[in-house]
N, C-alpha and C. Protein backbone atom coordinates (compact mmCIF):
# COMPACT_ATOMS: atom_id res chain seq x y z
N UNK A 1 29.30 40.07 72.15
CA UNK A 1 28.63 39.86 70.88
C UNK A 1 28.49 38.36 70.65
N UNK A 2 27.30 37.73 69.85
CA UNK A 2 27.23 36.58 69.95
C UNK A 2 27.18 36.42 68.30
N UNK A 3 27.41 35.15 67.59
CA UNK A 3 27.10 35.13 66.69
C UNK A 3 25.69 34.43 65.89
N UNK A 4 24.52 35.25 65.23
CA UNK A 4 23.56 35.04 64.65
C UNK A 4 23.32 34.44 63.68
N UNK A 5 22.54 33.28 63.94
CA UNK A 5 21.78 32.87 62.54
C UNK A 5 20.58 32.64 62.35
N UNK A 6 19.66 33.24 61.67
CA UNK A 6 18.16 33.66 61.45
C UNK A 6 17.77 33.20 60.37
N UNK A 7 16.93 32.20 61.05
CA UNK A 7 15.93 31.63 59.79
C UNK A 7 14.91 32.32 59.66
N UNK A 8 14.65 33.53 60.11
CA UNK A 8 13.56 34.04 59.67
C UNK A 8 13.51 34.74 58.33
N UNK A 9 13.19 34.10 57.71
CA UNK A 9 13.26 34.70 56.05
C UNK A 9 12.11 36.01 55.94
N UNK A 10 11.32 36.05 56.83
CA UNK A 10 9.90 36.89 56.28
C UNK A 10 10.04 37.66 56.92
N UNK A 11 11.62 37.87 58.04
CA UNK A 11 11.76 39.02 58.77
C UNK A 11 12.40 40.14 57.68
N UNK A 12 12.18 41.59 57.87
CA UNK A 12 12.50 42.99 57.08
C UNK A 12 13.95 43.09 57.16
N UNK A 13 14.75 42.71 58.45
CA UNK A 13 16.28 42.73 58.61
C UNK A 13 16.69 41.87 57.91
N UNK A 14 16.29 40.54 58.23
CA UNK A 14 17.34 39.16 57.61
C UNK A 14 17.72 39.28 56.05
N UNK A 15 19.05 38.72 56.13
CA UNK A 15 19.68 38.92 54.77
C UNK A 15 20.62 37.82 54.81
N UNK A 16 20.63 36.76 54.49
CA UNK A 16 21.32 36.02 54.23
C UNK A 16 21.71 35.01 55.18
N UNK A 17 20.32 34.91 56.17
CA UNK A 17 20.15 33.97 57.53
C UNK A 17 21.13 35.20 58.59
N UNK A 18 21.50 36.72 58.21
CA UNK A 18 22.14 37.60 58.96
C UNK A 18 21.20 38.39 59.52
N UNK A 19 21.36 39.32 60.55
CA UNK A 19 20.51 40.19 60.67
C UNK A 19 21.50 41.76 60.57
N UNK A 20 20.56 42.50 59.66
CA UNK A 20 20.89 44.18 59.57
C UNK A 20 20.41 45.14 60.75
N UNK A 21 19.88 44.44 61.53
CA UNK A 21 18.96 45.47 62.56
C UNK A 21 20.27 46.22 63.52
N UNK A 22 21.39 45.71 64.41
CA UNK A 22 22.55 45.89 64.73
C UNK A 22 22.24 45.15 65.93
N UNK A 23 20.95 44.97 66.76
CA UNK A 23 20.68 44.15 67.52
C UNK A 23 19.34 43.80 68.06
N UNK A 24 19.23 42.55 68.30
CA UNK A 24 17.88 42.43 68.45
C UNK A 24 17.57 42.21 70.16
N UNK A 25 16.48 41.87 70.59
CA UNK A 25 15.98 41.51 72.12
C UNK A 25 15.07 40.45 71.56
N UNK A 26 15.15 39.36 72.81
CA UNK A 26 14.44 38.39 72.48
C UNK A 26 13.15 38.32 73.81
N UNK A 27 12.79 37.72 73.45
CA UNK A 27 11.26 37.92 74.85
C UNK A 27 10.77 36.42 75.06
N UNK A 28 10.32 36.14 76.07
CA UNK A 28 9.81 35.24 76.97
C UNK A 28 9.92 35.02 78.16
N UNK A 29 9.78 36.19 78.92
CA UNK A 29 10.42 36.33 80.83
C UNK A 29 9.85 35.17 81.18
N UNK A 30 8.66 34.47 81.02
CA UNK A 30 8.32 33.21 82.05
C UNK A 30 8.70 32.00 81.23
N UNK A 31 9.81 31.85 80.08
CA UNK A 31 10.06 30.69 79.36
C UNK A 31 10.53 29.41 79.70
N UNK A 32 10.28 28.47 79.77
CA UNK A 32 10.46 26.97 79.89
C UNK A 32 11.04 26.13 79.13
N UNK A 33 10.54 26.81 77.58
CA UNK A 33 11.24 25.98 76.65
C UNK A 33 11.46 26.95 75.03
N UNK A 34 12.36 26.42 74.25
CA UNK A 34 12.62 28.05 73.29
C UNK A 34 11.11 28.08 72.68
N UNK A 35 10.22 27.56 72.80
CA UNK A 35 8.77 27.15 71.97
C UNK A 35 8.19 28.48 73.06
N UNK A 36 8.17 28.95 74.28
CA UNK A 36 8.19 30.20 74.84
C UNK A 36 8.84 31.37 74.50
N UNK A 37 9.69 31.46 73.53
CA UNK A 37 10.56 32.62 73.29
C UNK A 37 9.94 33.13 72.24
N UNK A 38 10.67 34.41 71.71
CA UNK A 38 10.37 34.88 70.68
C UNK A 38 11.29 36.10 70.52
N UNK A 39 11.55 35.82 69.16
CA UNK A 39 12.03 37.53 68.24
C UNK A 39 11.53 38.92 68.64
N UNK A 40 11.44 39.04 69.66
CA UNK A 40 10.97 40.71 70.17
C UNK A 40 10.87 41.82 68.52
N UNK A 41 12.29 41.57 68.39
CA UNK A 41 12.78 42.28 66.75
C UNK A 41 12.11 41.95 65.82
N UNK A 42 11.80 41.26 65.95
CA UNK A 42 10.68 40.65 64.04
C UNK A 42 10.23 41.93 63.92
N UNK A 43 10.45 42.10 62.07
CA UNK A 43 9.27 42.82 61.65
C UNK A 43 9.09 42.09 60.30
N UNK A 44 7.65 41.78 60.12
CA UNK A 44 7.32 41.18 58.91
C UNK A 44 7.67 41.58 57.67
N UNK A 45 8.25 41.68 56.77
CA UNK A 45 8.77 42.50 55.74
C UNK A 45 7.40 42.22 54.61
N UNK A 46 7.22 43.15 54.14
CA UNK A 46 5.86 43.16 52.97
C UNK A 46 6.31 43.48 51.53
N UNK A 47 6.06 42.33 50.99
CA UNK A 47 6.54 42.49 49.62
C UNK A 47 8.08 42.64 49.12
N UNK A 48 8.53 43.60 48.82
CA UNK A 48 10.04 43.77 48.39
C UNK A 48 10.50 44.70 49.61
N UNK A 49 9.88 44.59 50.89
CA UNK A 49 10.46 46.41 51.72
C UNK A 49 11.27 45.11 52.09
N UNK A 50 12.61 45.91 52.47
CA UNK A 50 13.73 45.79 53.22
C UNK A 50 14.20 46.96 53.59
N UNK A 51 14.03 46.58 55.11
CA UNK A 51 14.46 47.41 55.95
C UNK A 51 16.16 47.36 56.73
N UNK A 52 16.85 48.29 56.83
CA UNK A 52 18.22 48.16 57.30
C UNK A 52 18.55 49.21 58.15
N UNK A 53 18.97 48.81 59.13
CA UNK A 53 19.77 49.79 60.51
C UNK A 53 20.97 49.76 59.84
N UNK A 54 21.46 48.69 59.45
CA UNK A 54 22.88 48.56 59.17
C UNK A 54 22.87 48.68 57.71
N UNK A 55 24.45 48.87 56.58
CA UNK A 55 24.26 48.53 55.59
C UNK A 55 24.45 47.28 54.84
N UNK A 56 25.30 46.37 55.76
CA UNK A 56 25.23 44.79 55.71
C UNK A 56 24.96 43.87 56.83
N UNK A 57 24.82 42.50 56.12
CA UNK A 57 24.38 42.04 57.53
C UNK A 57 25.40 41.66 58.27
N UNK A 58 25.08 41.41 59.51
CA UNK A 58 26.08 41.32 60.63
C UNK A 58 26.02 39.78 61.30
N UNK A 59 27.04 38.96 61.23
CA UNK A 59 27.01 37.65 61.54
C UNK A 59 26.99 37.92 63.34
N UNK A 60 27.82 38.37 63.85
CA UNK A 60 27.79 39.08 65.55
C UNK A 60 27.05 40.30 65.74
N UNK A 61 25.90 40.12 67.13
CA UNK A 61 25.30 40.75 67.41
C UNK A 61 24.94 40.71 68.72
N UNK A 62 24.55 41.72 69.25
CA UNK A 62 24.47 42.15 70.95
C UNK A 62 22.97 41.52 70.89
N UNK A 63 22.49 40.83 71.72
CA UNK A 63 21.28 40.40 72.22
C UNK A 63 20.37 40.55 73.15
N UNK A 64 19.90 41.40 73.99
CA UNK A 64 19.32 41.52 74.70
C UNK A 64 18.04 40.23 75.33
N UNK A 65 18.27 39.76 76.43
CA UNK A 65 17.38 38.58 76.35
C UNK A 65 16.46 38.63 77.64
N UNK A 66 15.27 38.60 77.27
CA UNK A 66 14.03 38.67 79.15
C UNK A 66 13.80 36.89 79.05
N UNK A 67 14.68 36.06 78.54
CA UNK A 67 14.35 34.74 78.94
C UNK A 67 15.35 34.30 80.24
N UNK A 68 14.79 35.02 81.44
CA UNK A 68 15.45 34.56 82.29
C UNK A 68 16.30 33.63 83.02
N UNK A 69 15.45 32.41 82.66
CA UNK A 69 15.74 31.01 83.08
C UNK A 69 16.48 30.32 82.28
N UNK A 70 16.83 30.99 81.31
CA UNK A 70 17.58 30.63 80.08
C UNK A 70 19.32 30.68 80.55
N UNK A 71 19.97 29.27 80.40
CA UNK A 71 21.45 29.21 80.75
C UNK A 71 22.66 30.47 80.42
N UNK A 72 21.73 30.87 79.39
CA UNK A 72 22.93 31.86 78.30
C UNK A 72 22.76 33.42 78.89
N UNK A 73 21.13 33.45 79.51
CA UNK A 73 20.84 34.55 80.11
C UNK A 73 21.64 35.18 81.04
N UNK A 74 22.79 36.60 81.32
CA UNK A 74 23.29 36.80 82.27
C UNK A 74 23.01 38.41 82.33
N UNK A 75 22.43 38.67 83.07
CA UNK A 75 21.95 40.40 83.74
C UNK A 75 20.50 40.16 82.58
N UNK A 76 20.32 40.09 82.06
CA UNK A 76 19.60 40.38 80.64
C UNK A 76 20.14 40.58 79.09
N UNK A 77 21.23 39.76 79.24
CA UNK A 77 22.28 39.63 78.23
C UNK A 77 22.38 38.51 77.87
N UNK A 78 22.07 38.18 76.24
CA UNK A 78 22.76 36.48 75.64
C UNK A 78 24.08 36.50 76.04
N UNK A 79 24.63 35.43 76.51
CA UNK A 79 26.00 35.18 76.38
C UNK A 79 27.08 33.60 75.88
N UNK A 80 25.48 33.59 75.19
CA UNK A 80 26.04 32.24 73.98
C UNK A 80 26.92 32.23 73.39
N UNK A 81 27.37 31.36 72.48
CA UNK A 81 28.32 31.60 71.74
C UNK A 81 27.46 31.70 70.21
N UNK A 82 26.90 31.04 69.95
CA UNK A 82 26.18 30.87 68.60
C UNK A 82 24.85 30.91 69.38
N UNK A 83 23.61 31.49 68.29
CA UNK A 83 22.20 32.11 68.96
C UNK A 83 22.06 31.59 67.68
N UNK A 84 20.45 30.47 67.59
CA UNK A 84 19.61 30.07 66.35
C UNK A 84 18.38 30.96 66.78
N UNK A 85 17.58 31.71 65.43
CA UNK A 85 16.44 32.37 65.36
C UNK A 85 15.63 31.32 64.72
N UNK A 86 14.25 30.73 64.92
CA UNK A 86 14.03 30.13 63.99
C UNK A 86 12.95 30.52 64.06
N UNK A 87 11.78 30.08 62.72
CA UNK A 87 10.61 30.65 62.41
C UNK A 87 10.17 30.91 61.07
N UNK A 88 11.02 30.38 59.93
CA UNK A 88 11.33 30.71 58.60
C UNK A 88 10.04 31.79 58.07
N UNK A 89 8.84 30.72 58.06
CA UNK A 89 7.37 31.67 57.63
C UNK A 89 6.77 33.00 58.51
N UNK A 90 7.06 32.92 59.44
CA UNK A 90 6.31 33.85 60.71
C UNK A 90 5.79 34.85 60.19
N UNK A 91 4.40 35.59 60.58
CA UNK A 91 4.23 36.46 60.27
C UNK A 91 4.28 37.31 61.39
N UNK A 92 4.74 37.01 62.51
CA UNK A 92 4.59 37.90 63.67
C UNK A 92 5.67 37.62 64.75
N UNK A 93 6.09 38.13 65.63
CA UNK A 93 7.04 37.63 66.69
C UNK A 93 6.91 36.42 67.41
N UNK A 94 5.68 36.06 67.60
CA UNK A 94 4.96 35.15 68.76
C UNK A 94 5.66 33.68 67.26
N UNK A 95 5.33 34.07 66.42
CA UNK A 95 5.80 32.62 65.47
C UNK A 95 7.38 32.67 65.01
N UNK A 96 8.18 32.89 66.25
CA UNK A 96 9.02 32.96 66.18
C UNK A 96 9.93 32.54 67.65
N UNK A 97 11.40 31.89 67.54
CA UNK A 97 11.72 31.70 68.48
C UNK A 97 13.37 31.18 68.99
N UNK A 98 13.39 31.68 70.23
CA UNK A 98 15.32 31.08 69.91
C UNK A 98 15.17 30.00 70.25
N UNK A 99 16.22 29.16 69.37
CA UNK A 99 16.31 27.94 69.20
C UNK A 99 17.38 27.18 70.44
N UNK A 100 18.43 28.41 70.83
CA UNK A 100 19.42 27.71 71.60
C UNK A 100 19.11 28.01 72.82
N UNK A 101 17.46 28.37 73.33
CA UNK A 101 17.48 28.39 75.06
C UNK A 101 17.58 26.90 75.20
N UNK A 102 17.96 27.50 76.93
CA UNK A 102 18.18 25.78 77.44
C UNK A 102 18.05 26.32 79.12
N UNK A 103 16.83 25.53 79.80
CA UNK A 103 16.37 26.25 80.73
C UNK A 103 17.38 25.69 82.06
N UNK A 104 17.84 26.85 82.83
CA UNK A 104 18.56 26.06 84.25
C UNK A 104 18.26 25.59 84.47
């Protein structure tokens, strides 16, 4: 489990820079730099919906990651210690991105 912090405010999970989803996957198999990554998990939240897998948010979370080249990447697993989401406005996954890749 790694521990999460999500600036995505306009995501449906985030709650308190936490995420409720229980875990997310991040995407960018051919990434170079975290400006290649992205929130697989985003979902734009509309208006007042909040959406929850969980019933609070969860500071540790399992990550699933296709950023291969990524240091933290191991089988297809984050194995960071701390994971930044960033993207505060995004309306979509692609405007979104991890902050702590760091390419081999």
């Amino acid at each position: 489990m790694v521990t999460l912090k999500c600036d995505v405010r306009t995501c449906t999970y985030n709650k308190e820079n936490c995420c409720c989803k229980g875990d997310i996957s991040v995407g960018g198999k051919n990434a170079c730099d975290c400006s290649q990554t992205c929130c697989d998990s985003f979902k734009e939240a509309k208006g007042d919906q909040y959406l929850s897998a969980l019933e609070h948010p969860s500071k540790m979370i399992d990550i699933d990651c296709e950023a291969v080249k990524c240091i933290y990447n191991s089988d297809y697993k984050c194995n960071a210690d701390n994971v930044k989401i960033g993207g505060s406005n995004a309306c979509d996954c692609q405007q979104t991105s991890c902050a702590t890749f760091r390419e081999r």
